[in-house]
Protein backbone atom coordinates (compact mmCIF):
# COMPACT_ATOMS: atom_id res chain seq x y z
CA UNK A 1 300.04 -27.90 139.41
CA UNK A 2 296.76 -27.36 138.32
CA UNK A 3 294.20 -30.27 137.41
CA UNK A 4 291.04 -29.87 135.14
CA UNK A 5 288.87 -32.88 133.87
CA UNK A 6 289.15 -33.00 130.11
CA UNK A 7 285.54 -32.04 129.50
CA UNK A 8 286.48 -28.52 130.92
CA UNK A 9 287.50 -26.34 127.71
CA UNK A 10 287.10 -22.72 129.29
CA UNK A 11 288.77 -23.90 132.52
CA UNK A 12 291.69 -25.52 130.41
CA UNK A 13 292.05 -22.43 127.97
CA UNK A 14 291.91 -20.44 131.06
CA UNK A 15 294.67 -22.19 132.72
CA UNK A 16 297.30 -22.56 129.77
CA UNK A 17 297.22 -18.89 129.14
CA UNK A 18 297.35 -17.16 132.93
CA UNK A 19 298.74 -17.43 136.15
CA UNK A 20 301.53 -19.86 136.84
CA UNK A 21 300.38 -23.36 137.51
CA UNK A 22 301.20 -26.50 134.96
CA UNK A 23 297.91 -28.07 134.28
CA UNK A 24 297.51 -31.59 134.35
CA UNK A 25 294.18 -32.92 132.57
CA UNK A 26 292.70 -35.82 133.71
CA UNK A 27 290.88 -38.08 131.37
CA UNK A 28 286.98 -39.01 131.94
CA UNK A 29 286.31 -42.35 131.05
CA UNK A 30 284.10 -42.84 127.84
CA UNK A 31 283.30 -44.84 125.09
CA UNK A 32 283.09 -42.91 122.23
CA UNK A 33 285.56 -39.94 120.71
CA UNK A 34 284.82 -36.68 122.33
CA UNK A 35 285.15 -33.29 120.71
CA UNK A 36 287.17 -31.83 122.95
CA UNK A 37 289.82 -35.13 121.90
CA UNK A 38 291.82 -32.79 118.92
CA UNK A 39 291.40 -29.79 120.75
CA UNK A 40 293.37 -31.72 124.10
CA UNK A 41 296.01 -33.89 121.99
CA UNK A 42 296.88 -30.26 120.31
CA UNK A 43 297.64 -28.97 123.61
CA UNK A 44 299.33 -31.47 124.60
CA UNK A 45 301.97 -31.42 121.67
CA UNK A 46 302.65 -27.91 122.09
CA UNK A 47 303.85 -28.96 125.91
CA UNK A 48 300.51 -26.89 127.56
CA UNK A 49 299.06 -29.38 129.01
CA UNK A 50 299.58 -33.09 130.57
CA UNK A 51 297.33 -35.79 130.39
CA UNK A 52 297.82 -37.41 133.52
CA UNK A 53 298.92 -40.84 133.98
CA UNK A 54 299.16 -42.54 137.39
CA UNK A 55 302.36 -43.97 136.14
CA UNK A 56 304.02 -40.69 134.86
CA UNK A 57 305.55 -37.91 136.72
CA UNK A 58 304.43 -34.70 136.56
CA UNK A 59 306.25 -32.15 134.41
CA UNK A 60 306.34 -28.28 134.12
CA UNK A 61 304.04 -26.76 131.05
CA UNK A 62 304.17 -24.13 129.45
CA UNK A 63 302.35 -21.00 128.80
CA UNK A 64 300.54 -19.55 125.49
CA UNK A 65 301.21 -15.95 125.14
CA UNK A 66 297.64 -14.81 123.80
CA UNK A 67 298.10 -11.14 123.55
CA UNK A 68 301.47 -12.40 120.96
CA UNK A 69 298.93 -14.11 118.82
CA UNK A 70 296.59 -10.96 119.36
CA UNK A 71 298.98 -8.31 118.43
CA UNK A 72 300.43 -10.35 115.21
CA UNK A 73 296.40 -9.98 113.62
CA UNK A 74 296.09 -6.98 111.26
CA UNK A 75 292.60 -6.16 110.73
């Protein structure tokens, strides 16, 4: 397992798309709607990333294949 703080986009792209680890975000507290919120809750649906929870066990994540998505763009 791997954890980031949410506010850490390269770190979190980094991690979803190399190496082996299931990354875990934890939350930062705040008060307002941060723009890394969409970004993090789409993640999250496609089972890349947890959001951890001290209440929740921690689950395996998957991986995005990049060079798929790569490869499929005709230019």
């Amino acid at each position: 397992f791997i954890f980031i703080t949410a506010d850490s986009v390269s770190m979190i792209s980094e991690a979803v798309c190399n190496g082996s680890a299931n990354v875990c975000i934890l939350e930062l507290f705040k008060n307002k709607i941060s723009k890394f919120d969409e970004f993090l809750l789409n993640l999250k649906e496609l089972n890349l990333v947890q959001i951890y929870d001290n209440n929740a066990k921690l689950k395996q994540t998957k991986k995005f294949n990049l060079k798929e998505v790569l490869e499929s763009i005709n230019l």
